[in-house]
C-alpha atoms as a PDB file:
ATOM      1  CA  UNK A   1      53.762   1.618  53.546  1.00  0.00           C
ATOM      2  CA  UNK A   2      55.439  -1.325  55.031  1.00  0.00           C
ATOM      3  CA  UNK A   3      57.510  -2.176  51.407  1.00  0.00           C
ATOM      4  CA  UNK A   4      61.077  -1.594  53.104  1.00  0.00           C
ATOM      5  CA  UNK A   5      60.192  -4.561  55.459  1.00  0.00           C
ATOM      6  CA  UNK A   6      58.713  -6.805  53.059  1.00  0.00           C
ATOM      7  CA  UNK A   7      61.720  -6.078  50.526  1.00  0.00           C
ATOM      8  CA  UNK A   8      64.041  -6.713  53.635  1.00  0.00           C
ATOM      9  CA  UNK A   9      62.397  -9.791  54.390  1.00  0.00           C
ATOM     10  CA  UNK A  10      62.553 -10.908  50.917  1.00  0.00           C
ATOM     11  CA  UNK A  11      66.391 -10.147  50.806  1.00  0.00           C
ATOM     12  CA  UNK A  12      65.422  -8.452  47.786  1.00  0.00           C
ATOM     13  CA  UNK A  13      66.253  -4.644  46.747  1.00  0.00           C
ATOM     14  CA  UNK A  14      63.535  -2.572  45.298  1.00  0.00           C
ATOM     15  CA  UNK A  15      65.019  -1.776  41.929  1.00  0.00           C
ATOM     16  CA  UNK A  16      65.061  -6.070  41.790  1.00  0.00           C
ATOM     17  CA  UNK A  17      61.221  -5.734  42.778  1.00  0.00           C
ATOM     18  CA  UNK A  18      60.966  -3.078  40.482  1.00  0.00           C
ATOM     19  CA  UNK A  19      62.096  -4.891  37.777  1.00  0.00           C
ATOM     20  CA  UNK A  20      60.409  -8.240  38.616  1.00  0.00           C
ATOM     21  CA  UNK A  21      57.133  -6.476  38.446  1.00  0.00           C
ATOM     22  CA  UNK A  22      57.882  -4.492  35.317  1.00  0.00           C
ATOM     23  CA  UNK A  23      58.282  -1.084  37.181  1.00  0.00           C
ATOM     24  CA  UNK A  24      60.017   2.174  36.210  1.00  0.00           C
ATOM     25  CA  UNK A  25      63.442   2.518  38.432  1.00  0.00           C
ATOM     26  CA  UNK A  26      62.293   3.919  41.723  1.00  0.00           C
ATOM     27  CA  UNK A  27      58.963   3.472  41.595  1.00  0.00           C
ATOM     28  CA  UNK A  28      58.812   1.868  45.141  1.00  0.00           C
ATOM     29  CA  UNK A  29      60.836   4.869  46.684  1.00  0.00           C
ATOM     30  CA  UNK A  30      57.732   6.908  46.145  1.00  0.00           C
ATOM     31  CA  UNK A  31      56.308   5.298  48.604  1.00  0.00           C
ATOM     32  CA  UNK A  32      58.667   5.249  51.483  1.00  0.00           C
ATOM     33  CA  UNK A  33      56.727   8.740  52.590  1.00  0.00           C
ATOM     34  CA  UNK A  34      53.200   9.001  52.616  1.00  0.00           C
ATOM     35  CA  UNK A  35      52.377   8.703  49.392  1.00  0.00           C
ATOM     36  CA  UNK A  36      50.153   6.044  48.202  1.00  0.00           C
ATOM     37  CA  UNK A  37      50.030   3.757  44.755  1.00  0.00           C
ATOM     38  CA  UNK A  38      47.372   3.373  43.019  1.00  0.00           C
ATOM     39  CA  UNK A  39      44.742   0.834  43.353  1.00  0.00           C
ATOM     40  CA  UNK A  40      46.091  -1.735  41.175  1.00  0.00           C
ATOM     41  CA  UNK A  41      49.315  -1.266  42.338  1.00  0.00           C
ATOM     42  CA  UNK A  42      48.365  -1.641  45.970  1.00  0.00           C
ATOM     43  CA  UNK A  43      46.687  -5.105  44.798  1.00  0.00           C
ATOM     44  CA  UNK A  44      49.978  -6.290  42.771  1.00  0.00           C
ATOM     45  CA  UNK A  45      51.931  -5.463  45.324  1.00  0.00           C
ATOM     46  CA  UNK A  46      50.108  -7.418  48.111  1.00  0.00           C
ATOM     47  CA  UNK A  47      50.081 -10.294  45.238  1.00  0.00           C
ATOM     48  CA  UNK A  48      53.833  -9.800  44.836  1.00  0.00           C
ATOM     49  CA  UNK A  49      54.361 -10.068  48.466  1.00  0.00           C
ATOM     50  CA  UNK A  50      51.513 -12.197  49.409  1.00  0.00           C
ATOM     51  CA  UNK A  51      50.036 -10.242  51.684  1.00  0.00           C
ATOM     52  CA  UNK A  52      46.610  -8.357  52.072  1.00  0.00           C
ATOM     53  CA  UNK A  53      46.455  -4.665  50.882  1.00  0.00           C
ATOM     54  CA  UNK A  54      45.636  -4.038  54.250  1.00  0.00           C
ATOM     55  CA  UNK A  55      48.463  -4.829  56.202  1.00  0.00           C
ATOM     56  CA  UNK A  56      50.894  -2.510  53.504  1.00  0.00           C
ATOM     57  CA  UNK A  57      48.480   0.072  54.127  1.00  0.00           C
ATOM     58  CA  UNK A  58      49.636   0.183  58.305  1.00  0.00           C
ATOM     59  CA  UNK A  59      45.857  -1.043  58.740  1.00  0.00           C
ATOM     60  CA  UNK A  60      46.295  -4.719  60.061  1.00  0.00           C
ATOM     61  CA  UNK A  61      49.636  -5.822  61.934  1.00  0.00           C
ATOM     62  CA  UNK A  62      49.427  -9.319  60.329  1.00  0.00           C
ATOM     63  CA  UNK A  63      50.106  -9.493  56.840  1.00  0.00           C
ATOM     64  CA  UNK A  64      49.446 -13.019  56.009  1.00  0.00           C
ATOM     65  CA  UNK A  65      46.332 -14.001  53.699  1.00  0.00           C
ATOM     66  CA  UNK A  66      45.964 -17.275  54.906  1.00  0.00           C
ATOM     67  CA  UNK A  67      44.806 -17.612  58.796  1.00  0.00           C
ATOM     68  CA  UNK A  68      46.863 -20.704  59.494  1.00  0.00           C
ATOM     69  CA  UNK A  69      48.621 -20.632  62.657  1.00  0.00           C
ATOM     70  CA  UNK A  70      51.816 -22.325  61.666  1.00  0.00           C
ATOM     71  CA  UNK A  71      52.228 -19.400  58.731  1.00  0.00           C
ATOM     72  CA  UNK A  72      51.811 -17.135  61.865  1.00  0.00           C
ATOM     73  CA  UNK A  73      54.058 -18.545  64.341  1.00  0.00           C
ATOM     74  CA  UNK A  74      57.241 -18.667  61.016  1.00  0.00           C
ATOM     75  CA  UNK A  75      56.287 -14.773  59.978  1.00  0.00           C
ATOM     76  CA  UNK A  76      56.067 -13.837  63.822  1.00  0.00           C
ATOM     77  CA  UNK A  77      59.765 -15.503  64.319  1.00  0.00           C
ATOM     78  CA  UNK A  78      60.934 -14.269  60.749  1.00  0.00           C
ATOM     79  CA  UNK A  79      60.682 -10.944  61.897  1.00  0.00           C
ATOM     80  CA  UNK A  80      62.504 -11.315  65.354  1.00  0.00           C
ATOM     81  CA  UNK A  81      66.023  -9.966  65.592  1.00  0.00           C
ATOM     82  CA  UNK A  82      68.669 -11.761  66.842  1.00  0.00           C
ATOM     83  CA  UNK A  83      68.651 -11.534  70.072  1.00  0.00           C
ATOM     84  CA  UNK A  84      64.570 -12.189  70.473  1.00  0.00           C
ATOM     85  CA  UNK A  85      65.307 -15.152  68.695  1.00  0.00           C
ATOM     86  CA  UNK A  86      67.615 -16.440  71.182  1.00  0.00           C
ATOM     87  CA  UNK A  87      65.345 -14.888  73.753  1.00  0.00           C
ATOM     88  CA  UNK A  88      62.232 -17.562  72.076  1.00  0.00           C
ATOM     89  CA  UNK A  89      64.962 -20.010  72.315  1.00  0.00           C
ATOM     90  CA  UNK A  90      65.757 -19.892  75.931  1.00  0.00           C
ATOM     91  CA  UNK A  91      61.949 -19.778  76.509  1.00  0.00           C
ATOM     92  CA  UNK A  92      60.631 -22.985  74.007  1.00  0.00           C
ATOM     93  CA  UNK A  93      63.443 -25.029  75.464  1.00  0.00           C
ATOM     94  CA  UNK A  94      62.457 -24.045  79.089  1.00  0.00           C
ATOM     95  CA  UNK A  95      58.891 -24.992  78.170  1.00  0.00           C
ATOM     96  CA  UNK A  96      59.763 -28.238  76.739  1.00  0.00           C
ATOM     97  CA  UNK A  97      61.967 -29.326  79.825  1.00  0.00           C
ATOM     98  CA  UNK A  98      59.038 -28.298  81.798  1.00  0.00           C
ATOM     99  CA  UNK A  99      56.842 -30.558  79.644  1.00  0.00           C
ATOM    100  CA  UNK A 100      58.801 -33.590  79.688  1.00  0.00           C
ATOM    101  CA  UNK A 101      59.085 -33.315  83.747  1.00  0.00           C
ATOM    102  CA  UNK A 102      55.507 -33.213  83.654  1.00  0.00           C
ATOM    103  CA  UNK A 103      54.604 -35.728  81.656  1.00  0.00           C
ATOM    104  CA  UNK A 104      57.169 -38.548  83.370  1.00  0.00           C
ATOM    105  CA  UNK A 105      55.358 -37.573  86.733  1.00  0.00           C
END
């Protein structure tokens, strides 16, 4: 279950998720192995997180409901370290001075 990284993402702990979801205390650490929640927990979860059961399952590597390509492009850079950030940096501003060359010409 992908939890851990949502919870990360979220900057939120799991005994806060726990709690905002009306939980017993370490609930959510059952699931850091292989074991599954129910299927009503899998679907509050994904609510909670907004993201499809799927993608908390390991099924699908994109966890956003909506197909929209800017959501995409922010969860795809969310979930860069550091140093790929600066990486996507160096690249976008390459691109862009590439652009504007082209376009004067």
């Amino acid at each position: 279950m992908r939890i851990k990284k949502l919870a990360e993402a979220s900057d939120k702990s799991f005994n806060q998720i726990e709690k905002e979801l009306g939980y017993s205390r370490n609930a959510l650490s059952n699931y850091k192995g292989k074991s599954m929640p129910s299927a009503i927990r899998l679907l509050e979860l994904a609510e909670y997180f907004d993201v499809t059961p799927r993608y908390l399952m390991g099924l699908d590597e994109i966890y956003f409901k909506e197909k929209s390509e800017d959501s995409l492009v922010e969860f795809i850079f969310e979930n860069l370290n550091k140093k790929q950030k600066l990486d996507m940096y160096r690249l976008s501003q390459g691109w862009l001075v590439h652009e504007m060359e082209w376009n004067e010409n």
